[in-house]
C-alpha atoms as a PDB file:
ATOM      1  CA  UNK A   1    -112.750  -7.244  19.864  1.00  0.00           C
ATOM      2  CA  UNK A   2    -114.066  -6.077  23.340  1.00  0.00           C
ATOM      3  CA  UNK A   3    -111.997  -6.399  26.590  1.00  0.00           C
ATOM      4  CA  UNK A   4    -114.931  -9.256  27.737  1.00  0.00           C
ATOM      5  CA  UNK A   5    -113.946 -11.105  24.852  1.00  0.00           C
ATOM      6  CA  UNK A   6    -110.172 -10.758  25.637  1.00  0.00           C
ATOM      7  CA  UNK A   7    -110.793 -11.609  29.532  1.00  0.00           C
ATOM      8  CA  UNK A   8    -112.519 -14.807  28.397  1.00  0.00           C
ATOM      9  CA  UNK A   9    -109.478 -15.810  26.431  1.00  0.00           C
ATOM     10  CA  UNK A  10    -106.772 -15.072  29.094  1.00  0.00           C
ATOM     11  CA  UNK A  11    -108.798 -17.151  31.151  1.00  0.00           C
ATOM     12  CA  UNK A  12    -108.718 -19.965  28.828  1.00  0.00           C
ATOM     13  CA  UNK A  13    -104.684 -19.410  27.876  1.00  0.00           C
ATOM     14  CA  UNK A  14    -104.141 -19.275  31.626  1.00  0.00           C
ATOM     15  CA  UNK A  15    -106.125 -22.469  32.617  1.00  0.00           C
ATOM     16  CA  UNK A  16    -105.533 -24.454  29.667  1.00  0.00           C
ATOM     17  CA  UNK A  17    -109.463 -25.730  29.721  1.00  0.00           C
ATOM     18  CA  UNK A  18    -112.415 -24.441  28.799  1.00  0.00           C
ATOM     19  CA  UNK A  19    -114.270 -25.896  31.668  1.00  0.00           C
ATOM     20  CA  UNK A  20    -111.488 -24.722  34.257  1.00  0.00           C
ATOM     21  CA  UNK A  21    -111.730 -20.776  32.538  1.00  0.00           C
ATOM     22  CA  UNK A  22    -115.594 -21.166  32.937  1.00  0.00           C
ATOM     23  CA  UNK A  23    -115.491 -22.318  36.634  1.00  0.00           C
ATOM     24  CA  UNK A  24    -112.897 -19.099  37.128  1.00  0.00           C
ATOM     25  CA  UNK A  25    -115.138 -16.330  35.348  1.00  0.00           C
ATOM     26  CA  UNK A  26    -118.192 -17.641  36.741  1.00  0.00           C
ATOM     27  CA  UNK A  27    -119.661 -18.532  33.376  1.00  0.00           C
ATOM     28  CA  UNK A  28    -121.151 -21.601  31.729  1.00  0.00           C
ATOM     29  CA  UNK A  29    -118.912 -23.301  29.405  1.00  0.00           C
ATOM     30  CA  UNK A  30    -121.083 -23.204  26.849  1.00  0.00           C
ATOM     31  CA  UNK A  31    -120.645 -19.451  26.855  1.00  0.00           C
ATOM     32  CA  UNK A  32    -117.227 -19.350  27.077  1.00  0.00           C
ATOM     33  CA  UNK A  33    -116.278 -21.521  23.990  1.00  0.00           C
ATOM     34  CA  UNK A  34    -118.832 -19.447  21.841  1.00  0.00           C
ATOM     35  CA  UNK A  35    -116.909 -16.240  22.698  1.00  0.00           C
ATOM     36  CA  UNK A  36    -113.697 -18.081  21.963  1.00  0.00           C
ATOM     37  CA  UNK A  37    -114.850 -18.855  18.292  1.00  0.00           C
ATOM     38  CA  UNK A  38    -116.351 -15.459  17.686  1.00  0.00           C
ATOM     39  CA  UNK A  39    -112.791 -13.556  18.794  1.00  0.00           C
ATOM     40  CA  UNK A  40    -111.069 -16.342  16.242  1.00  0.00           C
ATOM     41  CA  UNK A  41    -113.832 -15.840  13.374  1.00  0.00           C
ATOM     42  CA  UNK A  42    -113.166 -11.802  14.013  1.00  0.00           C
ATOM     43  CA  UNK A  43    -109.500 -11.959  13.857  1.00  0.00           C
ATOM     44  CA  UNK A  44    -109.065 -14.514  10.935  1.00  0.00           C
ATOM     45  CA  UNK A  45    -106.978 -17.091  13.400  1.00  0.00           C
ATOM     46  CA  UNK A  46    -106.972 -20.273  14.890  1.00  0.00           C
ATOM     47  CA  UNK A  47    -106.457 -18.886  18.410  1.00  0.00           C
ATOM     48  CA  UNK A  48    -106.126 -22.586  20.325  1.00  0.00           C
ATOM     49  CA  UNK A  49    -105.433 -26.213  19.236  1.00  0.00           C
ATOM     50  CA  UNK A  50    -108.075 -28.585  20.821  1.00  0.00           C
ATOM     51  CA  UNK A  51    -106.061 -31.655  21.849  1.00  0.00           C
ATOM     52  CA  UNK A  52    -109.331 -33.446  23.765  1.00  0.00           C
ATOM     53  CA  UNK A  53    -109.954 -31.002  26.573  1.00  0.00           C
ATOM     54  CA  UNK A  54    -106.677 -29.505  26.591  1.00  0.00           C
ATOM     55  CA  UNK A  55    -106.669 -25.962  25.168  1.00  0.00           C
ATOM     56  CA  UNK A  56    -103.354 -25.166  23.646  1.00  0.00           C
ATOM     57  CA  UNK A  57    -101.612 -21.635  22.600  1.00  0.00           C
ATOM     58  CA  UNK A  58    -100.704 -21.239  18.549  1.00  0.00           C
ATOM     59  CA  UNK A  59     -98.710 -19.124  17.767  1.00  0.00           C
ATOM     60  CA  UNK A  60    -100.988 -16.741  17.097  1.00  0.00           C
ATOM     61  CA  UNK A  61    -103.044 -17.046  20.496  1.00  0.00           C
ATOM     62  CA  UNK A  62     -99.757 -16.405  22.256  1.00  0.00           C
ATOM     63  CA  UNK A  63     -99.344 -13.098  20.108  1.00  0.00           C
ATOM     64  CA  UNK A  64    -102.436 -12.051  21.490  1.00  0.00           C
ATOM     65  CA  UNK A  65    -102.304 -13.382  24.422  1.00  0.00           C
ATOM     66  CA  UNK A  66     -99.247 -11.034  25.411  1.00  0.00           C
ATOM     67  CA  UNK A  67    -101.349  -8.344  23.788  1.00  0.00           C
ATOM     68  CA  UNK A  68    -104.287  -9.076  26.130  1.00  0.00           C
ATOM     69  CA  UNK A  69    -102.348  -9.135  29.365  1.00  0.00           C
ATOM     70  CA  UNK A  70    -101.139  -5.254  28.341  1.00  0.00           C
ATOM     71  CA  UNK A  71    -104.612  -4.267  27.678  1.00  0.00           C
ATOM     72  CA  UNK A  72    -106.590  -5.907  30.275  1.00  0.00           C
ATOM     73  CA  UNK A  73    -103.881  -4.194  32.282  1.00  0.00           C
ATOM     74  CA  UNK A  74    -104.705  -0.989  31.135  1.00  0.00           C
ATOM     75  CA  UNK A  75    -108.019  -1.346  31.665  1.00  0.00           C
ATOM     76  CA  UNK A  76    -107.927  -1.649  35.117  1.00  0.00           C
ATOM     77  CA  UNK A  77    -105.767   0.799  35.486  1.00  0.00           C
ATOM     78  CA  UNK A  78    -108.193   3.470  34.215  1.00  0.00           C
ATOM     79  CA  UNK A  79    -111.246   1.645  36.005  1.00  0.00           C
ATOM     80  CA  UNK A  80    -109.352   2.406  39.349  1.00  0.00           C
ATOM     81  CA  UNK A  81    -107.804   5.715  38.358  1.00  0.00           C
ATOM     82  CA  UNK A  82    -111.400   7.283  38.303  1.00  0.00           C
ATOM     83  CA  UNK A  83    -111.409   6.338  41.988  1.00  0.00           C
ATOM     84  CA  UNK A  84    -108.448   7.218  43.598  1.00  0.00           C
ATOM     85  CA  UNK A  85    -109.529   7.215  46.880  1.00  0.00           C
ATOM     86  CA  UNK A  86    -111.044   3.795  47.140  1.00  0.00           C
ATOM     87  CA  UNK A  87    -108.966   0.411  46.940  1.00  0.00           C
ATOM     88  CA  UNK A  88    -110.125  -1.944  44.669  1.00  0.00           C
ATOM     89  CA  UNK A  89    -110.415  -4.199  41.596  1.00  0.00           C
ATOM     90  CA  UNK A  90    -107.466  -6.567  40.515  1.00  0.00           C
ATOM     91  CA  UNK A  91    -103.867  -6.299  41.647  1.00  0.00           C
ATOM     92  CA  UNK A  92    -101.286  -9.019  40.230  1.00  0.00           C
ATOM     93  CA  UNK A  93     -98.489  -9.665  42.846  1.00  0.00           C
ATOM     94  CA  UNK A  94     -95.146 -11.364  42.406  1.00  0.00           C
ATOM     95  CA  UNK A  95     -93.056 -12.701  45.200  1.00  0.00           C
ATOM     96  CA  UNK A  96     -89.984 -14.700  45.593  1.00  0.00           C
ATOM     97  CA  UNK A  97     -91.127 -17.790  47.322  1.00  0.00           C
ATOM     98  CA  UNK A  98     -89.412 -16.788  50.627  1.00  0.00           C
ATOM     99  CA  UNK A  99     -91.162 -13.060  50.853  1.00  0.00           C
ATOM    100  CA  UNK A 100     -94.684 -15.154  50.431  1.00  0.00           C
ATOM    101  CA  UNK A 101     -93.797 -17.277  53.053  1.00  0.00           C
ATOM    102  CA  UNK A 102     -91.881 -15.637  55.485  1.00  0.00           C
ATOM    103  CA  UNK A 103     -93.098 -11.821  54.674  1.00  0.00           C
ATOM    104  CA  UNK A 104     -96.608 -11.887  53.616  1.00  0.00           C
ATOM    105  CA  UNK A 105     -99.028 -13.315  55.150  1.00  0.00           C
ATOM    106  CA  UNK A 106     -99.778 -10.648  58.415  1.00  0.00           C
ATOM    107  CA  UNK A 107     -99.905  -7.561  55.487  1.00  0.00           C
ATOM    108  CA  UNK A 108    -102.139  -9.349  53.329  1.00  0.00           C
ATOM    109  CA  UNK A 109    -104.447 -10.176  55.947  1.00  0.00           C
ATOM    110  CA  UNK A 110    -104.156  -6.929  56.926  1.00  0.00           C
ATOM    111  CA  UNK A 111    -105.113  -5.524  53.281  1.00  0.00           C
ATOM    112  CA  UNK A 112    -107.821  -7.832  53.065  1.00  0.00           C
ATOM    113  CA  UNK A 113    -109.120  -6.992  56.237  1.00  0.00           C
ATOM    114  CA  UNK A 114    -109.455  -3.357  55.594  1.00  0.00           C
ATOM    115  CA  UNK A 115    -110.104  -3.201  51.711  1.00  0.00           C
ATOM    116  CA  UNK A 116    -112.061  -6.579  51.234  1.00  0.00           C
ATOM    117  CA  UNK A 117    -112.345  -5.082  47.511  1.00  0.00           C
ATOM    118  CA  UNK A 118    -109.335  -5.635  46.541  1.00  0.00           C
ATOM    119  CA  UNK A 119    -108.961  -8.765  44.646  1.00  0.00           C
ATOM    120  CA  UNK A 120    -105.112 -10.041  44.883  1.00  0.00           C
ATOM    121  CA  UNK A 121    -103.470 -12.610  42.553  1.00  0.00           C
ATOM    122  CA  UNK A 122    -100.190 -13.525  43.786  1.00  0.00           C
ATOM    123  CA  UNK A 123     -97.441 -15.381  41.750  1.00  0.00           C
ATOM    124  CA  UNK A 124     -94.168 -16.861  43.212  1.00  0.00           C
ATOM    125  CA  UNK A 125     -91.057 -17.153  41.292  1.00  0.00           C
ATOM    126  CA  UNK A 126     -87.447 -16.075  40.675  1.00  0.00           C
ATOM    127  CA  UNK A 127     -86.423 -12.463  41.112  1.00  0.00           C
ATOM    128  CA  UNK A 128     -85.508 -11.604  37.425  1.00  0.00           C
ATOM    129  CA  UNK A 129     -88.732 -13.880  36.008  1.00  0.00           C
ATOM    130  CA  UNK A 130     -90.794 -11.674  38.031  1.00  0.00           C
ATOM    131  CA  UNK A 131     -89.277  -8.235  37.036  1.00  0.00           C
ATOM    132  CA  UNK A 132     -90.349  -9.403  33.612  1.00  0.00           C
ATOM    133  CA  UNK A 133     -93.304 -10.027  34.127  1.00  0.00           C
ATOM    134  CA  UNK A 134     -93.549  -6.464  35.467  1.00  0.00           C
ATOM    135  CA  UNK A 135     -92.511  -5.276  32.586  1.00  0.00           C
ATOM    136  CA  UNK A 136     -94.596  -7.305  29.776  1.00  0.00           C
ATOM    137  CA  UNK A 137     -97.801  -6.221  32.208  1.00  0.00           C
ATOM    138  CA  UNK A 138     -98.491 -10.013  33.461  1.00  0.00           C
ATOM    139  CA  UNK A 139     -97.595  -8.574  36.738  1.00  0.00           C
ATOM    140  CA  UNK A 140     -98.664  -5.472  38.049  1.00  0.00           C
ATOM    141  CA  UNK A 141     -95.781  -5.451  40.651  1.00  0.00           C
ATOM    142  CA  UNK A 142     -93.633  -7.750  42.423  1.00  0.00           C
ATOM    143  CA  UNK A 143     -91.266  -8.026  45.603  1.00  0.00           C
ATOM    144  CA  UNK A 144     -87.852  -9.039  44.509  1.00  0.00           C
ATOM    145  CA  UNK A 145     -84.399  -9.397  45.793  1.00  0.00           C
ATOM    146  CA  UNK A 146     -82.793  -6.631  43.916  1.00  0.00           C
ATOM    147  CA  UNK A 147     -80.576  -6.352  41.597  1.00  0.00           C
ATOM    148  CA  UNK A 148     -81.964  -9.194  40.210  1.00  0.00           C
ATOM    149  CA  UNK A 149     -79.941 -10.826  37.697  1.00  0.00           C
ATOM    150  CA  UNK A 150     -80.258  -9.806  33.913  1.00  0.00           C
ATOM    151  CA  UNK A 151     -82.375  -7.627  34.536  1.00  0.00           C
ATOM    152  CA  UNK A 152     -80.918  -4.306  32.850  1.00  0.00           C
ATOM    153  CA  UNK A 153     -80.387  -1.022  35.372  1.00  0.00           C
ATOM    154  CA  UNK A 154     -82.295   1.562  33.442  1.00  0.00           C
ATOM    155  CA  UNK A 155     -85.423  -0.761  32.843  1.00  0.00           C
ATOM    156  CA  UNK A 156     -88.316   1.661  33.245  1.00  0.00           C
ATOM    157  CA  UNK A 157     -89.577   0.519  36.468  1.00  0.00           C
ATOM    158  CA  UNK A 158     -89.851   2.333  40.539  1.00  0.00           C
ATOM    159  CA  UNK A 159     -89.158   0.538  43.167  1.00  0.00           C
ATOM    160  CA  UNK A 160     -89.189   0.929  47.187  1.00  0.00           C
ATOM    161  CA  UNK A 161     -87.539  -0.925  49.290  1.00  0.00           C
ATOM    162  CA  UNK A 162     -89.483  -2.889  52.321  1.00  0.00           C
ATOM    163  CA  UNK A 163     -87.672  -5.657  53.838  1.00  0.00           C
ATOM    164  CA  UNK A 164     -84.140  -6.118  54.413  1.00  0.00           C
ATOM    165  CA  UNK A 165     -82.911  -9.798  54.589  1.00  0.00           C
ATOM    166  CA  UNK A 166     -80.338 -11.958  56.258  1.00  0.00           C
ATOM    167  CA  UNK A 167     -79.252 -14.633  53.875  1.00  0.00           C
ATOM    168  CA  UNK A 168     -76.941 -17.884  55.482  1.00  0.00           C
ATOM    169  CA  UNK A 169     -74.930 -19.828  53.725  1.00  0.00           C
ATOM    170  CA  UNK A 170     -76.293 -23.266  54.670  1.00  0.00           C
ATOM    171  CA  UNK A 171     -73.887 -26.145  54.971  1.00  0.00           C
ATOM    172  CA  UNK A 172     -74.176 -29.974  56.352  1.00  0.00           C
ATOM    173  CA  UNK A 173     -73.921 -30.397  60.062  1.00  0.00           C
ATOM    174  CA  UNK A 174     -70.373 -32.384  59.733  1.00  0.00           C
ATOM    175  CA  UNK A 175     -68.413 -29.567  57.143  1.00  0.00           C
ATOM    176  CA  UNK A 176     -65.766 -28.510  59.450  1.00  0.00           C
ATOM    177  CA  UNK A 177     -65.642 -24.105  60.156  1.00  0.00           C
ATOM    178  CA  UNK A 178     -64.935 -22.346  56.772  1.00  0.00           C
ATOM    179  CA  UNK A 179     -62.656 -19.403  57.886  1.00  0.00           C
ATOM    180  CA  UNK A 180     -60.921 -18.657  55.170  1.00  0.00           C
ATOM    181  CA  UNK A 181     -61.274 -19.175  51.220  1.00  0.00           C
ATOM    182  CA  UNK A 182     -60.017 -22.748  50.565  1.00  0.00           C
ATOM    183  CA  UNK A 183     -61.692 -24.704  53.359  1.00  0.00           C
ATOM    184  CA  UNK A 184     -64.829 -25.094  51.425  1.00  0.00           C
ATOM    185  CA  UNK A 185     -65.550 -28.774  51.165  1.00  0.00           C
ATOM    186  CA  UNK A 186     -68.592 -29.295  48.871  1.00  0.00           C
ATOM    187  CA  UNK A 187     -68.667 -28.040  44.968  1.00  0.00           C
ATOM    188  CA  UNK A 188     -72.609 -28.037  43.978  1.00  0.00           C
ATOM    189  CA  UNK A 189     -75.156 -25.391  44.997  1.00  0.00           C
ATOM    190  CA  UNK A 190     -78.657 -26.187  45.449  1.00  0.00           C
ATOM    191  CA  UNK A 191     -80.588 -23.246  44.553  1.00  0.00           C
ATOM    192  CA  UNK A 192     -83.371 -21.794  42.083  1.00  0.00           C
ATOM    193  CA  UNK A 193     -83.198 -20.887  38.824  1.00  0.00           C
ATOM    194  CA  UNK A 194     -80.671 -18.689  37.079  1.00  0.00           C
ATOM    195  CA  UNK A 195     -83.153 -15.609  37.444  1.00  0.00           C
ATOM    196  CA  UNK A 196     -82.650 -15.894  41.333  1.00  0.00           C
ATOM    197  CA  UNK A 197     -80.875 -13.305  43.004  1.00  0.00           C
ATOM    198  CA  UNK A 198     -79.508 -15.249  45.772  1.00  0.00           C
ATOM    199  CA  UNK A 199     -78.142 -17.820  43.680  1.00  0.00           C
ATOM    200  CA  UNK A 200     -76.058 -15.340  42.184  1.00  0.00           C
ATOM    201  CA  UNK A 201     -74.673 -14.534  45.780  1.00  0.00           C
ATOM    202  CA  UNK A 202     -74.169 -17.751  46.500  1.00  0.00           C
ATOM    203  CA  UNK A 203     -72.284 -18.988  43.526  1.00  0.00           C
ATOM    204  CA  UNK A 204     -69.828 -15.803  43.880  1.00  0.00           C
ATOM    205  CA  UNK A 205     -69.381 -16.587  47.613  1.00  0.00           C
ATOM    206  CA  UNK A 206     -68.784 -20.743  46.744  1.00  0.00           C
ATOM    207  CA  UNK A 207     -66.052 -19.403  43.735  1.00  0.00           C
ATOM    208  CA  UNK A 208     -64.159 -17.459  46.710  1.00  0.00           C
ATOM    209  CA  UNK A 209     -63.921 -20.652  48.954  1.00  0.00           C
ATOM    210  CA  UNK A 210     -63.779 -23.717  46.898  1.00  0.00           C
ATOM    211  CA  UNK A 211     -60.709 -25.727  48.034  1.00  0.00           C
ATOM    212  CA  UNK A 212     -57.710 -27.510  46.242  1.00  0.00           C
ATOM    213  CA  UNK A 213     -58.506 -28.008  42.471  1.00  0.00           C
ATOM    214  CA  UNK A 214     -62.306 -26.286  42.476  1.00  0.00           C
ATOM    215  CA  UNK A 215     -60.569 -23.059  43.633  1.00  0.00           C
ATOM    216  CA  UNK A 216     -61.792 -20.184  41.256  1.00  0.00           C
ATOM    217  CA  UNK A 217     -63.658 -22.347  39.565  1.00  0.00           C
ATOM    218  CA  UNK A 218     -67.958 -22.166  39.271  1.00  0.00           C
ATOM    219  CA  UNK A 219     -69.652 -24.578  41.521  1.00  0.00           C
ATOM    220  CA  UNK A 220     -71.904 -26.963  40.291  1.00  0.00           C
ATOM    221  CA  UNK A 221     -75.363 -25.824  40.425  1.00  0.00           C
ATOM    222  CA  UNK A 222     -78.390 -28.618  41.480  1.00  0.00           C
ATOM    223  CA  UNK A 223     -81.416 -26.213  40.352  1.00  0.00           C
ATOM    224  CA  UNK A 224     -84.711 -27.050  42.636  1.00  0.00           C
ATOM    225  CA  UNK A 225     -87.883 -25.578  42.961  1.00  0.00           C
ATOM    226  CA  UNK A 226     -88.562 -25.174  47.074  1.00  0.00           C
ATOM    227  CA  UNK A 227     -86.210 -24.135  49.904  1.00  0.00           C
ATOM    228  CA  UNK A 228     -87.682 -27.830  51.663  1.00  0.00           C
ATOM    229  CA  UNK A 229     -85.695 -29.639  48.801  1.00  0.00           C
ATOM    230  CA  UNK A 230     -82.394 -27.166  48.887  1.00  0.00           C
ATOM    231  CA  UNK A 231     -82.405 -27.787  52.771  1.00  0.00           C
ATOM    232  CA  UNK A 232     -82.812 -31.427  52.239  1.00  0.00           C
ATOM    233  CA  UNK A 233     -80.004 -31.823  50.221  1.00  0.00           C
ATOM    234  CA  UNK A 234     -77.806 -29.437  52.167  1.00  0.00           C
ATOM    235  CA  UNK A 235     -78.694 -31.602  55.212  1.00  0.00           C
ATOM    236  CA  UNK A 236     -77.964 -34.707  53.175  1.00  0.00           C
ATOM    237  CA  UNK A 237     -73.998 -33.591  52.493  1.00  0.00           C
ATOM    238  CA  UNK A 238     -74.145 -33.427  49.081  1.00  0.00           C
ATOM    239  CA  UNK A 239     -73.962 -29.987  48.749  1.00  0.00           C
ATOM    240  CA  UNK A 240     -74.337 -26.021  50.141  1.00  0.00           C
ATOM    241  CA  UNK A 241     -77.149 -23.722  49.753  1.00  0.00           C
ATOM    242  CA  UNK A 242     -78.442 -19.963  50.166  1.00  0.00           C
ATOM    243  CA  UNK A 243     -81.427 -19.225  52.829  1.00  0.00           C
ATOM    244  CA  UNK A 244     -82.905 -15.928  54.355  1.00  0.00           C
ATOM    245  CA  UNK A 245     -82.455 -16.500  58.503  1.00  0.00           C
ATOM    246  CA  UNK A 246     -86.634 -15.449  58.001  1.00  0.00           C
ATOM    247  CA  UNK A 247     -87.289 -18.617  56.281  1.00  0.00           C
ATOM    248  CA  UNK A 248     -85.334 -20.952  58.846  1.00  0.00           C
ATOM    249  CA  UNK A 249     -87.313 -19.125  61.702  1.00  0.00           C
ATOM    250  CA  UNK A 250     -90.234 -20.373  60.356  1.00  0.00           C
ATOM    251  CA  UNK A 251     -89.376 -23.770  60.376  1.00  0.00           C
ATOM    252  CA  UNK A 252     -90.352 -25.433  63.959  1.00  0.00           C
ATOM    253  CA  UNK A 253     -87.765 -28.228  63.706  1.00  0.00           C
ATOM    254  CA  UNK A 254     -85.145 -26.883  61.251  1.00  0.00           C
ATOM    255  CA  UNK A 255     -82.676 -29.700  59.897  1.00  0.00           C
ATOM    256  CA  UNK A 256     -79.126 -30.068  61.568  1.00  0.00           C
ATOM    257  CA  UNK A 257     -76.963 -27.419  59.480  1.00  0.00           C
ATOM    258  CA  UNK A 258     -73.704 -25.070  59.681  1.00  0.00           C
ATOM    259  CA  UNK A 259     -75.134 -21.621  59.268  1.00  0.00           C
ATOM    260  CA  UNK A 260     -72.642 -19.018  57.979  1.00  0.00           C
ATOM    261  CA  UNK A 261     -73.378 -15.258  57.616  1.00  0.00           C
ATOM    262  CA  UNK A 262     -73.397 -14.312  53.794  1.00  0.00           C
ATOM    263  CA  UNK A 263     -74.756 -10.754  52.965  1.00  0.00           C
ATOM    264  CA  UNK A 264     -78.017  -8.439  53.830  1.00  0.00           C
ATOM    265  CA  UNK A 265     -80.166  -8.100  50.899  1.00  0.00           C
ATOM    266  CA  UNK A 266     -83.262  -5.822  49.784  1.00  0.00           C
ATOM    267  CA  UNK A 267     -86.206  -6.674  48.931  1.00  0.00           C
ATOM    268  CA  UNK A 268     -88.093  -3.743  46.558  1.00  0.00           C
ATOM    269  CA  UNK A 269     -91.871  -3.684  45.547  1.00  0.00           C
ATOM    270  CA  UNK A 270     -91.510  -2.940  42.030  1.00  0.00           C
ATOM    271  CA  UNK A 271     -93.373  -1.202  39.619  1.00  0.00           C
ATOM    272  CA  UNK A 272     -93.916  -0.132  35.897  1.00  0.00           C
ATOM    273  CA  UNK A 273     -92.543   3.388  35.748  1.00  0.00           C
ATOM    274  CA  UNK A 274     -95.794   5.543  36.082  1.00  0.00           C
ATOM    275  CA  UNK A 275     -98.115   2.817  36.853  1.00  0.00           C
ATOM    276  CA  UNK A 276    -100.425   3.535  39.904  1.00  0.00           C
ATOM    277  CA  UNK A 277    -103.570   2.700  41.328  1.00  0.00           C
ATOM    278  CA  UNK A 278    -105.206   2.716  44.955  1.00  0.00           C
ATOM    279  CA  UNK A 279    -105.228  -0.982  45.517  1.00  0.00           C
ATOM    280  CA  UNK A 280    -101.295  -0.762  44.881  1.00  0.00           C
ATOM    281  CA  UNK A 281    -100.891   2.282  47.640  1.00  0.00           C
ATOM    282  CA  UNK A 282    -102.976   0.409  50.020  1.00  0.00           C
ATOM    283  CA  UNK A 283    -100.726  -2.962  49.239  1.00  0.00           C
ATOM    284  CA  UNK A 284     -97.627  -0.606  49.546  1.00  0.00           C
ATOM    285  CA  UNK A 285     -98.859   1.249  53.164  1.00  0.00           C
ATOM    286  CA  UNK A 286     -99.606  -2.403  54.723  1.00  0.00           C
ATOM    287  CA  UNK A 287     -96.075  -3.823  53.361  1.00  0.00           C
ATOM    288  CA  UNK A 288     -94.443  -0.880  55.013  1.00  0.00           C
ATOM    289  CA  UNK A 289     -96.616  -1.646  58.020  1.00  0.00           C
ATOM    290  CA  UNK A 290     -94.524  -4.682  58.544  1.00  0.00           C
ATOM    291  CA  UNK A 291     -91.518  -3.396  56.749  1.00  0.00           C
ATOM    292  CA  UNK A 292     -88.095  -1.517  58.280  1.00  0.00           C
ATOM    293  CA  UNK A 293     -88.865   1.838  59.489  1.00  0.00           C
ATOM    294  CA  UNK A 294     -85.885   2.655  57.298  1.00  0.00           C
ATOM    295  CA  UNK A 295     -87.102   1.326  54.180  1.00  0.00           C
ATOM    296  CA  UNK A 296     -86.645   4.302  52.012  1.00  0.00           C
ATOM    297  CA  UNK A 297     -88.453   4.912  48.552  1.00  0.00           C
ATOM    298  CA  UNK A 298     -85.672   5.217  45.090  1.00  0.00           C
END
């Protein structure tokens, strides 16, 4: 087993397709699927099922394939820790989908601008998702609204904090003023997924303020995948949501809402605990570029 042969199969575990993994390495497909059987002839496993030109994960290709991820990891670790002083080779970012949007684009252009080596994979998702993904080395860092839910305190991971957000409770247009717990008038949240930070804020804030019988109780929870579709149906009167201020700035014609302050929140670049490499300093100097100047490193 040789890392090439490993890289070839993450490809084809990430893309599902042989053709897609050859068009992504740069190699003919031919190649590719030969590599594929060798790695399964040396291990003694059936690696993928072939369902026509799908490529799917047995059980024992997803063993390896969360093997892979730590080693290829590795690998480029040690390929940039003989040059410490240059940016470059692979760096694996996570973001929550507001950071990428609202956060991210003027540093990465700036990091791409200045070390055109650097070759950045970025991944959006839910807070605690991406923390594990830190941590099982499918990530190599990620920006995340911290503390992220279920994620536990004395993981082994640094972090530093670079952004500091103001997140609204969004409501319809018509919901009267809510000045005081009891005069909320909707009982769902649209938000993300359970790993989401914010959605944790925003189902404590809705169990403080739910009226008559819903007092104390947990709001209903709509789960959706884009801040578009939470806005939507918060616009629509069905329901409230969370947003960062940063996200509705963006928006040239925001929909009619009722905007209340909820709570400032971090966001952290985190890291495996000892990981380091120059691609992720130079990531790290252009974040804080744009960041706070009070961001402060923990």
């Amino acid at each position: 087993m040789d890392l090439s042969a490993l890289e070839i199969f993450r490809a084809v575990a990430l893309e599902g397709s042989v053709t897609r993994a050859a068009e992504r390495l740069g190699r003919v497909q031919s190649n590719v699927t030969t590599r594929v059987q060798q790695l399964e002839e040396q291990l003694g496993a059936t690696l993928f099922l072939r369902e026509g030109r799908r490529m799917l994960l047995t059980p024992a290709g997803e063993s390896l394939c969360r093997h892979a991820e730590r080693l290829l990891a590795l690998a480029e670790e040690a390929r940039q820790s003989v040059r410490p002083g240059r940016p470059g080779g692979r760096l694996r970012l996570g973001a929550m989908e507001s950071t990428a949007a609202a956060r991210l684009p003027a540093p990465l252009a700036r990091l791409h601008a200045r070390w055109p080596e650097v070759q950045l994979e970025l991944r959006t998702g839910a807070s605690g998702t991406l923390v594990d993904e830190v941590l099982a080395h499918a990530s190599d860092c990620a920006l995340v609204a911290w503390p992220p839910p279920g994620v536990d305190p004395e993981a082994p991971l640094d972090r530093t904090t670079v952004f500091t957000e103001s997140l609204c409770i969004a409501l319809p247009a018509s919901h009267p003023p809510v000045a005081r717990p009891g005069d909320l008038q909707v009982g769902t949240l649209a938000a993300f997924t359970r790993a989401c930070t914010y959605r944790r804020l925003g189902e404590d804030w809705m169990r403080q303020h739910l009226h008559g019988r819903f007092q104390g109780a947990a709001p209903r929870v709509l789960e959706l995948a884009s801040y578009h579709a939470i806005l939507a149906c918060v616009a629509a009167g069905r329901c409230a949501g969370v947003v960062p201020q940063a996200v509705i700035d963006l928006m040239r014609e925001p929909p009619a809402l009722r905007l209340l302050p909820l709570a400032e929140c971090d966001t952290v670049l985190v890291r495996r605990r000892g990981y380091q490499s120059a691609a992720f300093d130079a990531l790290l100097a252009a974040l804080q570029d744009q960041a706070d100047p009070f961001a402060t490193s923990l």
